[in-house]
N, C-alpha and C. Protein backbone atom coordinates (compact mmCIF):
# COMPACT_ATOMS: atom_id res chain seq x y z
N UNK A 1 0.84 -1.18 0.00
CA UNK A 1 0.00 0.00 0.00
C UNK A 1 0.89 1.25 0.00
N UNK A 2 0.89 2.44 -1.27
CA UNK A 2 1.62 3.29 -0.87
C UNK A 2 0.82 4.46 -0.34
N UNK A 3 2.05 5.01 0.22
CA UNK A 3 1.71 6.02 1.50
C UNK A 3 1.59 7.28 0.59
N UNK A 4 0.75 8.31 1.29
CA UNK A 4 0.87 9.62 0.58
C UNK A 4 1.94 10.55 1.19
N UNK A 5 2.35 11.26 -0.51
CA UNK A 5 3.55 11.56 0.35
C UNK A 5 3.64 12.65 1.63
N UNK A 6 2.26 13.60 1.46
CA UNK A 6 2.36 14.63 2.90
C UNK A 6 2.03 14.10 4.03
N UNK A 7 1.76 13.00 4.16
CA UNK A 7 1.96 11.80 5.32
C UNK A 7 3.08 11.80 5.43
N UNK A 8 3.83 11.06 4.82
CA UNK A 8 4.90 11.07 4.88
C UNK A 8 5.99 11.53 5.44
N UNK A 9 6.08 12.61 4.43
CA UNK A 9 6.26 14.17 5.29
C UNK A 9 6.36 14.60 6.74
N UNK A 10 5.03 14.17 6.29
CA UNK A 10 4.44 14.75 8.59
C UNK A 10 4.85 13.63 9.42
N UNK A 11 4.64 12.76 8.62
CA UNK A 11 5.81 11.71 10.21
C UNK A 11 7.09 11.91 10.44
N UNK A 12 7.77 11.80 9.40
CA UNK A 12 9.05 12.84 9.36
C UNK A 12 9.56 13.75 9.99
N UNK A 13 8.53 14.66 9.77
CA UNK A 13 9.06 16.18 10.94
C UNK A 13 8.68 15.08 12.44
N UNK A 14 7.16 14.82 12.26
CA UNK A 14 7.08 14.38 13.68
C UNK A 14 7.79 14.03 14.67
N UNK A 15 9.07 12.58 13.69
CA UNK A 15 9.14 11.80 14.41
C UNK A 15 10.70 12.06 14.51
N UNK A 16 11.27 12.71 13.29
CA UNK A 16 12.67 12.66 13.35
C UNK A 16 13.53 13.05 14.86
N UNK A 17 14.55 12.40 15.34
CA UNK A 17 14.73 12.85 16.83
C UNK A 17 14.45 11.96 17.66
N UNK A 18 12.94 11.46 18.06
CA UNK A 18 12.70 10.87 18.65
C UNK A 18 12.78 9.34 18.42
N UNK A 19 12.35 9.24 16.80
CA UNK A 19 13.17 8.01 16.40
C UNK A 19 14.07 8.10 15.37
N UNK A 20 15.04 6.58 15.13
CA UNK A 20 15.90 6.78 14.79
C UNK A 20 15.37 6.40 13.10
N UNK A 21 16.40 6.71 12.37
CA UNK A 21 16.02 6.86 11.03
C UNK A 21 15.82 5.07 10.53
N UNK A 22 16.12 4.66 10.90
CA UNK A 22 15.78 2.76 10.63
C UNK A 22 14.49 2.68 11.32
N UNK A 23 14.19 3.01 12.07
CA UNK A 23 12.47 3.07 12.94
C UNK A 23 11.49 3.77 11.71
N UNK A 24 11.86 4.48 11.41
CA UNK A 24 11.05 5.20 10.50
C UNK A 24 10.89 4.92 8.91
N UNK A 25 11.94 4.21 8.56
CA UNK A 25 12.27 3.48 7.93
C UNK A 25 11.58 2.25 7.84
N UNK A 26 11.15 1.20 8.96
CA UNK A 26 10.37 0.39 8.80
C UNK A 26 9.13 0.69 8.73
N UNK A 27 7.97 1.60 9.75
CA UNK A 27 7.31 2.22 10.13
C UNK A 27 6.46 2.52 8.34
N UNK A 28 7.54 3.38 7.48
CA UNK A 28 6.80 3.75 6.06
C UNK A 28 7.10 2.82 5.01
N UNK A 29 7.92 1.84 5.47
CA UNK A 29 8.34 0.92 4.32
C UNK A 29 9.23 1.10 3.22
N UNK A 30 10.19 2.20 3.60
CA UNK A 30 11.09 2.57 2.74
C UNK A 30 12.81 2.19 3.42
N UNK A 31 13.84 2.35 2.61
CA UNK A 31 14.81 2.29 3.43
C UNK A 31 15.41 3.27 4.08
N UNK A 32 16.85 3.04 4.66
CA UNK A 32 16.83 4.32 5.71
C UNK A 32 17.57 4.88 4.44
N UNK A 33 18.15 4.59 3.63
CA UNK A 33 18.41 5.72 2.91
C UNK A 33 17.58 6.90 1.80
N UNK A 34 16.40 5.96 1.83
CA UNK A 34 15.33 6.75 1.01
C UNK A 34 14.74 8.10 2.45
N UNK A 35 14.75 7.19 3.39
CA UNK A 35 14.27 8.32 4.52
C UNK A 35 15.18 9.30 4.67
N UNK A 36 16.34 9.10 4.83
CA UNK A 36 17.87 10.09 4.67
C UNK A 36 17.34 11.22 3.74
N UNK A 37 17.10 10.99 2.38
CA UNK A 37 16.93 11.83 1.35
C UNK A 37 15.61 12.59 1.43
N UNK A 38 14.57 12.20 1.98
CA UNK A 38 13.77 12.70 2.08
C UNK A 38 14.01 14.35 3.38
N UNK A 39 14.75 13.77 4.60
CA UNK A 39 15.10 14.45 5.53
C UNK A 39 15.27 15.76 4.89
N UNK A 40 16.92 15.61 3.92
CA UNK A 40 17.75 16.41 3.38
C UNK A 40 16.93 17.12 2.36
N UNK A 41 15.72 16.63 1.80
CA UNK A 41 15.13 17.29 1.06
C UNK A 41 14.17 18.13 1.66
N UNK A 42 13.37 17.98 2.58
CA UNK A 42 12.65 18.86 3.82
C UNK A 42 13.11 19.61 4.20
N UNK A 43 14.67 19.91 4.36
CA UNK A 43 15.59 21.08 4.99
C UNK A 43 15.73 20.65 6.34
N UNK A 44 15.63 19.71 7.01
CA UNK A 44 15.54 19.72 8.83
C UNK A 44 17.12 19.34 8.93
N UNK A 45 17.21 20.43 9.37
CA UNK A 45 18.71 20.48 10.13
C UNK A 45 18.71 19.29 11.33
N UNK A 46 20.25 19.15 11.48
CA UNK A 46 20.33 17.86 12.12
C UNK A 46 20.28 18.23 13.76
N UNK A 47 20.42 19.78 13.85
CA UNK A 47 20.30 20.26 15.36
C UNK A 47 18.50 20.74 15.76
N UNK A 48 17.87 20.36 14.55
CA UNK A 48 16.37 20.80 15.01
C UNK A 48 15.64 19.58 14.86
N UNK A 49 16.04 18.82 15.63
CA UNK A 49 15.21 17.24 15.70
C UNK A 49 14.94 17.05 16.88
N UNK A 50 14.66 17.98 17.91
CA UNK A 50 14.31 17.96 18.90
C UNK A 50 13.35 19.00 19.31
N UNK A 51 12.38 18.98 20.18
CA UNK A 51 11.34 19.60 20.02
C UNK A 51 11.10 20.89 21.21
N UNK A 52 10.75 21.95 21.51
CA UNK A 52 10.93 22.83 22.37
C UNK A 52 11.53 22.42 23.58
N UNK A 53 10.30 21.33 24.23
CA UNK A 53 10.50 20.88 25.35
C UNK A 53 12.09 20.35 25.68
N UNK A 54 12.11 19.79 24.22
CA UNK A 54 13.29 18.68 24.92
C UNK A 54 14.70 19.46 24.86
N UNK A 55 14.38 20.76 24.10
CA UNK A 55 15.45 21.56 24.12
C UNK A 55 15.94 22.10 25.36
N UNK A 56 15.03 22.15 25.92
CA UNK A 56 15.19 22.96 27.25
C UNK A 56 15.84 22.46 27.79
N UNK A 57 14.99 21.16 28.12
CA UNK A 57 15.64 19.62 28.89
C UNK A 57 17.55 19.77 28.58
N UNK A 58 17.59 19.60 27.63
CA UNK A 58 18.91 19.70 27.30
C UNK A 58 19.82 20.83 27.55
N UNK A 59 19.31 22.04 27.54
CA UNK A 59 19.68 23.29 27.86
C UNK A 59 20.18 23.67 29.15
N UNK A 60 19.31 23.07 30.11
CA UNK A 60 19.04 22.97 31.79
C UNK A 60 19.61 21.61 32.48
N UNK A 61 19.97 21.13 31.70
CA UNK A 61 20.41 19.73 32.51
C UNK A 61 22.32 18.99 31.38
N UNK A 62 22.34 20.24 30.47
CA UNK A 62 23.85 19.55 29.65
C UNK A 62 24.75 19.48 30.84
N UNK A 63 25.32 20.55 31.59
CA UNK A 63 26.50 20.87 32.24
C UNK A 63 26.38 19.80 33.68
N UNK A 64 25.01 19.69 34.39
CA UNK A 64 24.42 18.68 35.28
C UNK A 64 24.90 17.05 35.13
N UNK A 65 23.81 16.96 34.13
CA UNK A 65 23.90 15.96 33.81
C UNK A 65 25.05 14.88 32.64
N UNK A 66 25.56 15.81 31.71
CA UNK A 66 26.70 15.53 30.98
C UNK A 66 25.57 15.07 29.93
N UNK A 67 26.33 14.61 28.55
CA UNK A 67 25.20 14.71 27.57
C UNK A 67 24.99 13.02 27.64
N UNK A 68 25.28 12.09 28.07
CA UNK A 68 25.05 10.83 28.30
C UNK A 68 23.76 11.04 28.88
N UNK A 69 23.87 11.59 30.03
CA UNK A 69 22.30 11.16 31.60
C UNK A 69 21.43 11.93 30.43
N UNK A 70 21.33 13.30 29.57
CA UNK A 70 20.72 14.24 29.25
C UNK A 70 19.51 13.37 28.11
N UNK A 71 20.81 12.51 26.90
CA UNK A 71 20.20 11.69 26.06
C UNK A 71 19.42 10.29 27.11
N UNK A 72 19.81 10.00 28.08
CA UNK A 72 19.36 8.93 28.88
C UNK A 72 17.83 9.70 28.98
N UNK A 73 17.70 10.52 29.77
CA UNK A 73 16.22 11.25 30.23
C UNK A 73 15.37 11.50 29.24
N UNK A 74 16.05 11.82 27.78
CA UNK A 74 15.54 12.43 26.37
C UNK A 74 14.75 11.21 26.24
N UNK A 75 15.47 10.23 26.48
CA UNK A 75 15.19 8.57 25.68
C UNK A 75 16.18 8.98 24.07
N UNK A 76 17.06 9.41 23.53
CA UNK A 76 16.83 9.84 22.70
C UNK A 76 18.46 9.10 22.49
N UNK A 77 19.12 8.61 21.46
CA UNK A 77 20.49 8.51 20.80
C UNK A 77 21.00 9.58 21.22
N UNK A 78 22.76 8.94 22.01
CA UNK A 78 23.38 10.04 22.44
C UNK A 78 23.84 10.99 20.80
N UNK A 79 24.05 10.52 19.57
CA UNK A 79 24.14 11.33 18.57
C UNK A 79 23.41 12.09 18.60
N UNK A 80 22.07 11.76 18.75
CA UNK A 80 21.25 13.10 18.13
C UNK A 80 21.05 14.31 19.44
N UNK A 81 21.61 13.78 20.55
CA UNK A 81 21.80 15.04 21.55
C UNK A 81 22.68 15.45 21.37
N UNK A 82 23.83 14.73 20.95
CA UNK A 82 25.23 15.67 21.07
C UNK A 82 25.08 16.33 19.58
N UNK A 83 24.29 16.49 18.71
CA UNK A 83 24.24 16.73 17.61
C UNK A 83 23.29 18.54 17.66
N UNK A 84 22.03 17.97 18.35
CA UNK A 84 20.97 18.85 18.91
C UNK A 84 22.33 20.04 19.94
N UNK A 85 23.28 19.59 20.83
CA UNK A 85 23.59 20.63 21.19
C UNK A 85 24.82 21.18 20.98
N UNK A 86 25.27 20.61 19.89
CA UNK A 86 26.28 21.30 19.04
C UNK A 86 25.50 22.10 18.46
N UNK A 87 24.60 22.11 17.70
CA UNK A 87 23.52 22.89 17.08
C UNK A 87 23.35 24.26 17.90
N UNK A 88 23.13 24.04 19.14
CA UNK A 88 22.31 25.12 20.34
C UNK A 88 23.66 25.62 20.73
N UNK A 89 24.86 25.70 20.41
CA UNK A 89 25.78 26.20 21.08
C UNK A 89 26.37 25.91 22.20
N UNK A 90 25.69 24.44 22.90
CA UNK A 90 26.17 24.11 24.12
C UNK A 90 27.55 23.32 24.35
N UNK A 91 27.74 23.39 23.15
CA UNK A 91 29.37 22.54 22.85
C UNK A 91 30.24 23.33 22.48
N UNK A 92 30.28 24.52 22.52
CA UNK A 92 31.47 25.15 22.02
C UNK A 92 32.62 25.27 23.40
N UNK A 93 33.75 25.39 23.13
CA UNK A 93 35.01 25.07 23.80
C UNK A 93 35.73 26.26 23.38
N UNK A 94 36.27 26.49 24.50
CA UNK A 94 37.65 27.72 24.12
C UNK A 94 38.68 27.01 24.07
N UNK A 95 39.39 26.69 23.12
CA UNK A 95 40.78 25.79 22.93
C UNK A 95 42.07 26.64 23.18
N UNK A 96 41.84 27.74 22.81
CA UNK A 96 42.84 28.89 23.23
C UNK A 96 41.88 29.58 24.46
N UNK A 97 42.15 29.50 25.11
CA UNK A 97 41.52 30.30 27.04
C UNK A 97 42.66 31.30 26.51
N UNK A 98 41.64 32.80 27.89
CA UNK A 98 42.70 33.73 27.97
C UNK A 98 44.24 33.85 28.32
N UNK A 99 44.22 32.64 29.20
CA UNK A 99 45.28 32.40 29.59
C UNK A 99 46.61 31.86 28.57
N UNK A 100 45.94 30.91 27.66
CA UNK A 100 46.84 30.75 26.77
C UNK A 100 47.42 31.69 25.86
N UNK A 101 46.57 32.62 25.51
CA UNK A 101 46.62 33.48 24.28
C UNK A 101 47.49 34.62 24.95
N UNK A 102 47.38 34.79 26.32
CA UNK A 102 48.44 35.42 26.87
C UNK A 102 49.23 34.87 27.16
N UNK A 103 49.91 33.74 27.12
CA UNK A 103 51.20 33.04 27.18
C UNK A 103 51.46 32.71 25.46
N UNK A 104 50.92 32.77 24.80
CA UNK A 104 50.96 32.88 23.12
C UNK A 104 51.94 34.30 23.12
N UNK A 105 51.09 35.19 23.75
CA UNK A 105 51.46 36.53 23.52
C UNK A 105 52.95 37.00 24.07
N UNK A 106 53.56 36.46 25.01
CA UNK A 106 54.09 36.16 26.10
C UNK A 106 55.47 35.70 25.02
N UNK A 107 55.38 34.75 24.57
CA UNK A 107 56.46 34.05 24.01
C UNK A 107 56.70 33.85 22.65
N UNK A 108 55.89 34.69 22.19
CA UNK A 108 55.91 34.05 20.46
C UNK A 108 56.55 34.62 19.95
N UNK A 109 57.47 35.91 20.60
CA UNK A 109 59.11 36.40 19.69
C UNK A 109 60.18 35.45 20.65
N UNK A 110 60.02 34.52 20.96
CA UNK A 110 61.41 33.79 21.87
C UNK A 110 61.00 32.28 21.31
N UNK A 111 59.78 32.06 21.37
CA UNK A 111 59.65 30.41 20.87
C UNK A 111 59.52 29.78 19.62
N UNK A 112 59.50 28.80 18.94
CA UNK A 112 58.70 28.89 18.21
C UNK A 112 57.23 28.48 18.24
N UNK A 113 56.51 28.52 17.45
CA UNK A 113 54.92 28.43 17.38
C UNK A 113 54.58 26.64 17.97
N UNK A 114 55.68 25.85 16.95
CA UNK A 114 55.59 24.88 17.87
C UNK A 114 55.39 24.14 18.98
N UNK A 115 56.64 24.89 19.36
CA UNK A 115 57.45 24.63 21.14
C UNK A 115 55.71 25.45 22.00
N UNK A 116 55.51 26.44 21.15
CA UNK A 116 54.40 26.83 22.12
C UNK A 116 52.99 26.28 22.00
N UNK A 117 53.31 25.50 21.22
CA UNK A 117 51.63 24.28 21.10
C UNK A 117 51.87 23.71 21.78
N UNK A 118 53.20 22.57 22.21
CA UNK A 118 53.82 21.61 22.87
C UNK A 118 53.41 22.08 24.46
N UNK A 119 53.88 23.42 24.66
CA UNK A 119 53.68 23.35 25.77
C UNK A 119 52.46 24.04 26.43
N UNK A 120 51.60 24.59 25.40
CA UNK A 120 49.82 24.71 25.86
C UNK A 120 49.41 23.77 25.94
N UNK A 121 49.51 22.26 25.25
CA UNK A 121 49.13 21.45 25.18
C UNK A 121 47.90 21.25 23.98
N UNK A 122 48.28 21.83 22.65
CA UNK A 122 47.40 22.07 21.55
C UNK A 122 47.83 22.06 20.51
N UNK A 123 47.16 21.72 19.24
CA UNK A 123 48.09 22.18 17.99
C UNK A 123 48.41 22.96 17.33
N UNK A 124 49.87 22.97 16.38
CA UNK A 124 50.49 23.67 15.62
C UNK A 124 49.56 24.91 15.22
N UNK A 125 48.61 24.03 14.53
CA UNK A 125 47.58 24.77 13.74
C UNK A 125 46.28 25.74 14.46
N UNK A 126 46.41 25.79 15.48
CA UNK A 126 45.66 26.09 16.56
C UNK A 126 46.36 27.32 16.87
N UNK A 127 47.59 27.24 17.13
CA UNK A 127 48.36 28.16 17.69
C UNK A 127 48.62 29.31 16.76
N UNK A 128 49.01 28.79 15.29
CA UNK A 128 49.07 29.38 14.40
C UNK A 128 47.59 30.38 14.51
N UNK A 129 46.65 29.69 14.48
CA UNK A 129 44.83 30.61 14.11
C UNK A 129 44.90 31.98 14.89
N UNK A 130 44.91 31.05 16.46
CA UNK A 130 45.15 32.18 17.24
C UNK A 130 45.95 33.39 17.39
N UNK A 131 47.11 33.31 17.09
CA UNK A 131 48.60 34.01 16.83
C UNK A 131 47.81 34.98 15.18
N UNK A 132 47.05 34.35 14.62
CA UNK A 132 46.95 35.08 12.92
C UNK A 132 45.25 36.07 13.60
N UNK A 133 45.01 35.49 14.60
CA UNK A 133 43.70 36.28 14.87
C UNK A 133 44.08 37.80 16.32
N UNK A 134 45.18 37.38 16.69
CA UNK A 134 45.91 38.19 17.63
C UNK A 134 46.61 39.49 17.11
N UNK A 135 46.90 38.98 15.47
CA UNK A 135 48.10 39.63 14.67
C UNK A 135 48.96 40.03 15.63
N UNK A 136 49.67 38.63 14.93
CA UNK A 136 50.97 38.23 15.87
C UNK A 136 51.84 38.22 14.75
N UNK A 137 52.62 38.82 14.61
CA UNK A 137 53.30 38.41 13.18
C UNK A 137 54.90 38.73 13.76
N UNK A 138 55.59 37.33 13.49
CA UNK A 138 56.49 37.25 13.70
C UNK A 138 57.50 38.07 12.71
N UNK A 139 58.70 38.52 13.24
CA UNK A 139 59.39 39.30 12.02
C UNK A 139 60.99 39.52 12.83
N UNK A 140 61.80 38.74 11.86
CA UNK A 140 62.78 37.98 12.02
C UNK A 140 63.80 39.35 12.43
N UNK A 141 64.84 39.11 13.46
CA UNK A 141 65.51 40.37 13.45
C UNK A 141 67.02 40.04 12.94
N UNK A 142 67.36 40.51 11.94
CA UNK A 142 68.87 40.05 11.29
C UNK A 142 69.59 40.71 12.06
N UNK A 143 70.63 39.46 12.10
CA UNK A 143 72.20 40.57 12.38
C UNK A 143 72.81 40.84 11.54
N UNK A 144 73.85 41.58 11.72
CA UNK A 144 74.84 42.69 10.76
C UNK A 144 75.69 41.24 10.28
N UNK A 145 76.31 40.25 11.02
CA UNK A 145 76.80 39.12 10.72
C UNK A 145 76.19 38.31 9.78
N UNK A 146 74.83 38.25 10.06
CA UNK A 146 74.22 37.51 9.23
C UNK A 146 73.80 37.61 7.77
N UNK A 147 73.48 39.19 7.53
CA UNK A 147 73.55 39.88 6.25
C UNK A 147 74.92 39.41 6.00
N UNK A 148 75.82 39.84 6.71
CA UNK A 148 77.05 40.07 5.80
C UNK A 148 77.50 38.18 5.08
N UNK A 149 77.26 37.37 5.94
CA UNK A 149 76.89 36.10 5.54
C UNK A 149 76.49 35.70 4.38
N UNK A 150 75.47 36.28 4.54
CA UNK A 150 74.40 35.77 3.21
C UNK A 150 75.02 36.79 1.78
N UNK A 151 75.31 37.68 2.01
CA UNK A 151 75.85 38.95 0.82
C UNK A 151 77.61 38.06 0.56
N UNK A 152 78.34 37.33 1.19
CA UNK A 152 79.36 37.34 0.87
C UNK A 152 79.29 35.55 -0.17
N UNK A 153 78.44 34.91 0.65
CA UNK A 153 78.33 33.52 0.42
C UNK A 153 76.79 33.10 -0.67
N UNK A 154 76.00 34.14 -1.04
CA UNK A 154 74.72 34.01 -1.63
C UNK A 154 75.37 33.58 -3.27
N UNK A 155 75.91 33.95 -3.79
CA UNK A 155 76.98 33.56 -5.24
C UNK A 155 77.47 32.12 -5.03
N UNK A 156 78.30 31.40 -3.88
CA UNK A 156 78.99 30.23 -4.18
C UNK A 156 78.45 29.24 -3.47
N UNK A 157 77.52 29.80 -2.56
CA UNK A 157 76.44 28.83 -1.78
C UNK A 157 75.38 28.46 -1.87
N UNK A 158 74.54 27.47 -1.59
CA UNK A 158 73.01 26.99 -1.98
C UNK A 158 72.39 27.63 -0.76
N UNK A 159 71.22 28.27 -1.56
CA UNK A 159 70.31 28.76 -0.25
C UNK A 159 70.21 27.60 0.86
N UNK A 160 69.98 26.70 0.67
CA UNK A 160 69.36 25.83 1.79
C UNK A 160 71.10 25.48 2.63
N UNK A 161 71.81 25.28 2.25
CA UNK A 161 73.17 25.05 2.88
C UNK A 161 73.13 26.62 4.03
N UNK A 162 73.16 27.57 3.23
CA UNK A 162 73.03 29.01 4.40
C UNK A 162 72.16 29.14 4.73
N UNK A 163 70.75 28.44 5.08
CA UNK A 163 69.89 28.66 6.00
C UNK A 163 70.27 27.62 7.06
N UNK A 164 70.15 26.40 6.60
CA UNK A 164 71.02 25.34 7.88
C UNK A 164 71.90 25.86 8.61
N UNK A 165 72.82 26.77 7.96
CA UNK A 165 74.14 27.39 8.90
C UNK A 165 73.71 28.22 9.78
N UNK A 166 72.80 28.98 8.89
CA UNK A 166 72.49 30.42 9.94
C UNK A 166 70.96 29.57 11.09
N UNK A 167 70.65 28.72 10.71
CA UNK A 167 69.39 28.03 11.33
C UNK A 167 68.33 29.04 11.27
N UNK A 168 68.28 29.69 9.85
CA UNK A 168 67.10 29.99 9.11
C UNK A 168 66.09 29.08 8.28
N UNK A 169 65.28 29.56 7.58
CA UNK A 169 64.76 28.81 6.21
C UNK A 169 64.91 29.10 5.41
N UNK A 170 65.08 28.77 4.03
CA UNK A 170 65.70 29.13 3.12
C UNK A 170 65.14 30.61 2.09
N UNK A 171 63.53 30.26 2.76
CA UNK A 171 62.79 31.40 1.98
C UNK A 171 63.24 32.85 2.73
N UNK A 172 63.62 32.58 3.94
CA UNK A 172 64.03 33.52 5.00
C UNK A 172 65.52 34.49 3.81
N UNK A 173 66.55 33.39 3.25
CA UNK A 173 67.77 33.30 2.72
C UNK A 173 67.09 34.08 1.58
N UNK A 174 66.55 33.46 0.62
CA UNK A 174 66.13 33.58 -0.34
C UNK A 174 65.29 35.55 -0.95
N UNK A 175 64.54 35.38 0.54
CA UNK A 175 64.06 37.04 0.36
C UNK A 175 65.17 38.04 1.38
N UNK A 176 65.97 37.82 1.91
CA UNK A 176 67.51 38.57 2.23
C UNK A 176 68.04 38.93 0.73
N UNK A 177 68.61 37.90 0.05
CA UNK A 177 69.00 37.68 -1.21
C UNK A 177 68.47 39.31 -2.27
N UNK A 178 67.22 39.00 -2.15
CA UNK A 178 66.25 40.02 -2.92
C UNK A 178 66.65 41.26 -2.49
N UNK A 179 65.89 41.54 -1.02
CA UNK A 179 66.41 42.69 -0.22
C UNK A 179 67.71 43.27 -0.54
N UNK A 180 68.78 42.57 -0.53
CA UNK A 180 69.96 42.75 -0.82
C UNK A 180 70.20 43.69 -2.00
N UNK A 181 69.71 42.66 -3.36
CA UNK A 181 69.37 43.19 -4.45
C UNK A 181 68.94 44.53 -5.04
N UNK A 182 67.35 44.44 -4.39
CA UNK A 182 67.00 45.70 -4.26
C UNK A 182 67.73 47.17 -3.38
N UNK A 183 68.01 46.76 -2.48
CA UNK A 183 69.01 48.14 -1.91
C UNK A 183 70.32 48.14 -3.12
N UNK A 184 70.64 47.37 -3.65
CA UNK A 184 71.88 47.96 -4.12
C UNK A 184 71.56 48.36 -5.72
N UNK A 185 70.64 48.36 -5.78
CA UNK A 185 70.03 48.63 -7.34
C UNK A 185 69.97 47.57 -8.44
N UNK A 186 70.77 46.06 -8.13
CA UNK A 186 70.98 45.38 -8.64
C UNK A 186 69.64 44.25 -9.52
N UNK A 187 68.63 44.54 -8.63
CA UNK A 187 67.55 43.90 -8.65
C UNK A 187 66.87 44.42 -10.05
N UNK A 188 66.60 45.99 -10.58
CA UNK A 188 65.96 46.54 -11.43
C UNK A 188 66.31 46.25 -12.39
N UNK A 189 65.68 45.95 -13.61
CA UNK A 189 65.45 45.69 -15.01
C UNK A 189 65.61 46.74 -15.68
């Protein structure tokens, strides 16, 4: 017997949340991936499958109860709570705290970006965001030795050999090189 489809439909919104998409799935006689598509075609976001009430529930009892007891009380798949309150904002995390971003701030002309993930306890790439959202911009301070280095040895040496020496990078070598260039007029066409 087929179903009409604004039936359909309406069990859908109804039910999504409360059951799981294989429940509903048997329930209309379709599979869960025909129900999947139908979802995605309705527009129901995966954080609005829960219904005023149970929002609350979740709202008033996440930090209490932790989202395990929260989905326990819901009756509901811990996915679709931890899903519902990623949605509601109840999952967001400060990965950089003030505290870090002032020890970011603190050390990021003495360390490198690394050494200072290592020892926030976070990643590279993390550190980097924060440091690019701080405008933190590192900016290398040459010595008079080191120019004179790179200006005497940039002709018979490989960039990457004089960045190893100087324990630069080579792009570091490479735009010295230029600089160089350009101050002495050598650079212009």
């Amino acid at each position: 017997m087929e179903r009409d489809p604004l039936d359909r439909d309406e069990y859908i919104k109804a039910h999504y949340g409360p059951l799981t998409m294989t429940e509903m799935a048997v329930h209309l006689g379709l599979s869960v991936s025909a129900v999947s598509r139908h979802i995605k075609k309705m527009g129901i976001a995966k954080g609005d499958r829960l219904t005023d009430a149970q929002k609350m529930i979740l709202k008033d009892s996440c930090k209490r109860l932790g989202l395990p007891g929260v989905a326990e009380v819901l009756g509901l798949p811990i996915t679709v709570t931890t899903q519902a309150a990623r949605a509601m904002g109840l999952l967001k995390r400060e990965i950089m705290t003030p505290e870090k971003r002032a020890y970011l701030r603190e050390h990021d002309s003495t360390m490198t970006r690394a050494d200072i993930a290592r020892t926030l306890g976070v990643s590279t790439p993390t550190v980097d965001r924060a440091a690019k959202q701080m405008e933190l911009f590192k900016k290398y301070a040459w010595t008079d030795e080191q120019r004179q280095f790179i200006a005497e040895r940039s002709q018979s040496m490989k960039m990457t050999k004089i960045a190893k020496y100087l324990g630069i990078t080579p792009a570091m070598v490479r735009q010295e090189i230029e600089r160089q260039k350009r101050a002495s007029g050598c650079g212009n066409n």
